[in-house]
Protein backbone atom coordinates (compact mmCIF):
# COMPACT_ATOMS: atom_id res chain seq x y z
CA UNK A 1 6.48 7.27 -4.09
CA UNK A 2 10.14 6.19 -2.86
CA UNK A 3 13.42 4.81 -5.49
CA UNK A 4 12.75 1.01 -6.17
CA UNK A 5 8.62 0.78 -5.97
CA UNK A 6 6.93 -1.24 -8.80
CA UNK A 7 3.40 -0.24 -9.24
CA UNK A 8 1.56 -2.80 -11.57
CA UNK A 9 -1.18 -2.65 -13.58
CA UNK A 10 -5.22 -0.86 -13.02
CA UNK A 11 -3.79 0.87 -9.38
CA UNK A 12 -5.51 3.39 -7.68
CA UNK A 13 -4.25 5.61 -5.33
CA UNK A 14 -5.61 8.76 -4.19
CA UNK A 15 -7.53 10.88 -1.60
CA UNK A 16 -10.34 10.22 0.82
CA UNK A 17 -12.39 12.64 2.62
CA UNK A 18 -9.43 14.20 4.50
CA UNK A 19 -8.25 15.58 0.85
CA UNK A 20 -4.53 13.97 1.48
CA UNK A 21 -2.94 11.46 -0.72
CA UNK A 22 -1.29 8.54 0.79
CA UNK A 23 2.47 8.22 1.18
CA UNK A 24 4.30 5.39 -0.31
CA UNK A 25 7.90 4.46 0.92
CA UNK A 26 10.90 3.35 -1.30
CA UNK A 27 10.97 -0.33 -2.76
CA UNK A 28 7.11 -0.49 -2.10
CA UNK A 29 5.13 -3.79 -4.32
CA UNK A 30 1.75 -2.64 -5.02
CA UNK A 31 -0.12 -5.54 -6.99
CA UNK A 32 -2.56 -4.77 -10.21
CA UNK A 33 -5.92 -3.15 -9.08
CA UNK A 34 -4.82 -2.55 -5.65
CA UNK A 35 -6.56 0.55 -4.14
CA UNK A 36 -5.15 2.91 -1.76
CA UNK A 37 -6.67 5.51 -0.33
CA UNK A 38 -6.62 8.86 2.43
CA UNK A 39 -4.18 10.33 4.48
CA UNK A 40 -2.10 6.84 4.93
CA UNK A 41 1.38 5.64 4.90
CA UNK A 42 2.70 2.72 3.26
CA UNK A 43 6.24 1.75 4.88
CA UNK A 44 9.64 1.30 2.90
CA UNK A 45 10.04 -2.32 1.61
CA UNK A 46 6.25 -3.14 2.14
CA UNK A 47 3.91 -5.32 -0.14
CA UNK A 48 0.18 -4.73 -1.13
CA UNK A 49 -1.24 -7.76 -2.76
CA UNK A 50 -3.66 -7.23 -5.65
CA UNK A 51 -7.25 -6.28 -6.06
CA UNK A 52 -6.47 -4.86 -1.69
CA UNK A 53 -8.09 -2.04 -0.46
CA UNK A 54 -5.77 -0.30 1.57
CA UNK A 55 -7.29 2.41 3.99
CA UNK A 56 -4.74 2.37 7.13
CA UNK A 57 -1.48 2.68 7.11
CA UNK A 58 1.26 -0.65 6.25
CA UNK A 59 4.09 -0.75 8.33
CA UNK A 60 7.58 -0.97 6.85
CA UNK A 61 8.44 -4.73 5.62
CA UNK A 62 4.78 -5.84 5.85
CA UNK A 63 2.50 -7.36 3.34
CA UNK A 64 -0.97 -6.51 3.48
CA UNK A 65 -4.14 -8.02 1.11
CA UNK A 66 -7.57 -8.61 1.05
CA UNK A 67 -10.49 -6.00 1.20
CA UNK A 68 -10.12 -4.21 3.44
CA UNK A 69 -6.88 -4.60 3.74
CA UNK A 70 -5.21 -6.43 6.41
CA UNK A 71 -1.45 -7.12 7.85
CA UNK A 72 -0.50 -11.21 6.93
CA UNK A 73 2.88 -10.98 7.26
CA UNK A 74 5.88 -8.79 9.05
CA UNK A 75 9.26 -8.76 8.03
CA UNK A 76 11.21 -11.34 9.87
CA UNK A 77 8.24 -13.53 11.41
């Protein structure tokens, strides 16, 4: 993961079925027990909310909960 990314508590983050870890960008927010999984990126300055199950990627500047996880907000709407 990038410079400036807080991780909190109980994450997850690791392969699925296509054996490749995700990618996280720099200042990244991943909330406790978030889980992200596969062959995914997650975009500089983006925001997972916690207990989300991320399985596609998060665009830069986006904030993405729930389970599965879904894009709520983009930077700048």
């Amino acid at each position: 993961w990038g410079g400036g990314t807080t991780i909190q508590h109980s994450v997850t983050i690791g392969e699925l079925n296509s054996h490749e870890a995700p990618i996280i960008g720099e200042s990244v927010y991943i909330g406790a027990r978030a889980i992200i999984l596969g062959d995914i990126h997650i975009g500089n300055n983006a925001k997972i909310g916690a207990g989300a199950l991320v399985l596609k990627d998060v665009p830069e500047g986006c904030t993405a909960v729930g389970v599965p996880a879904r894009i709520i907000k983009k930077e700048g709407e």
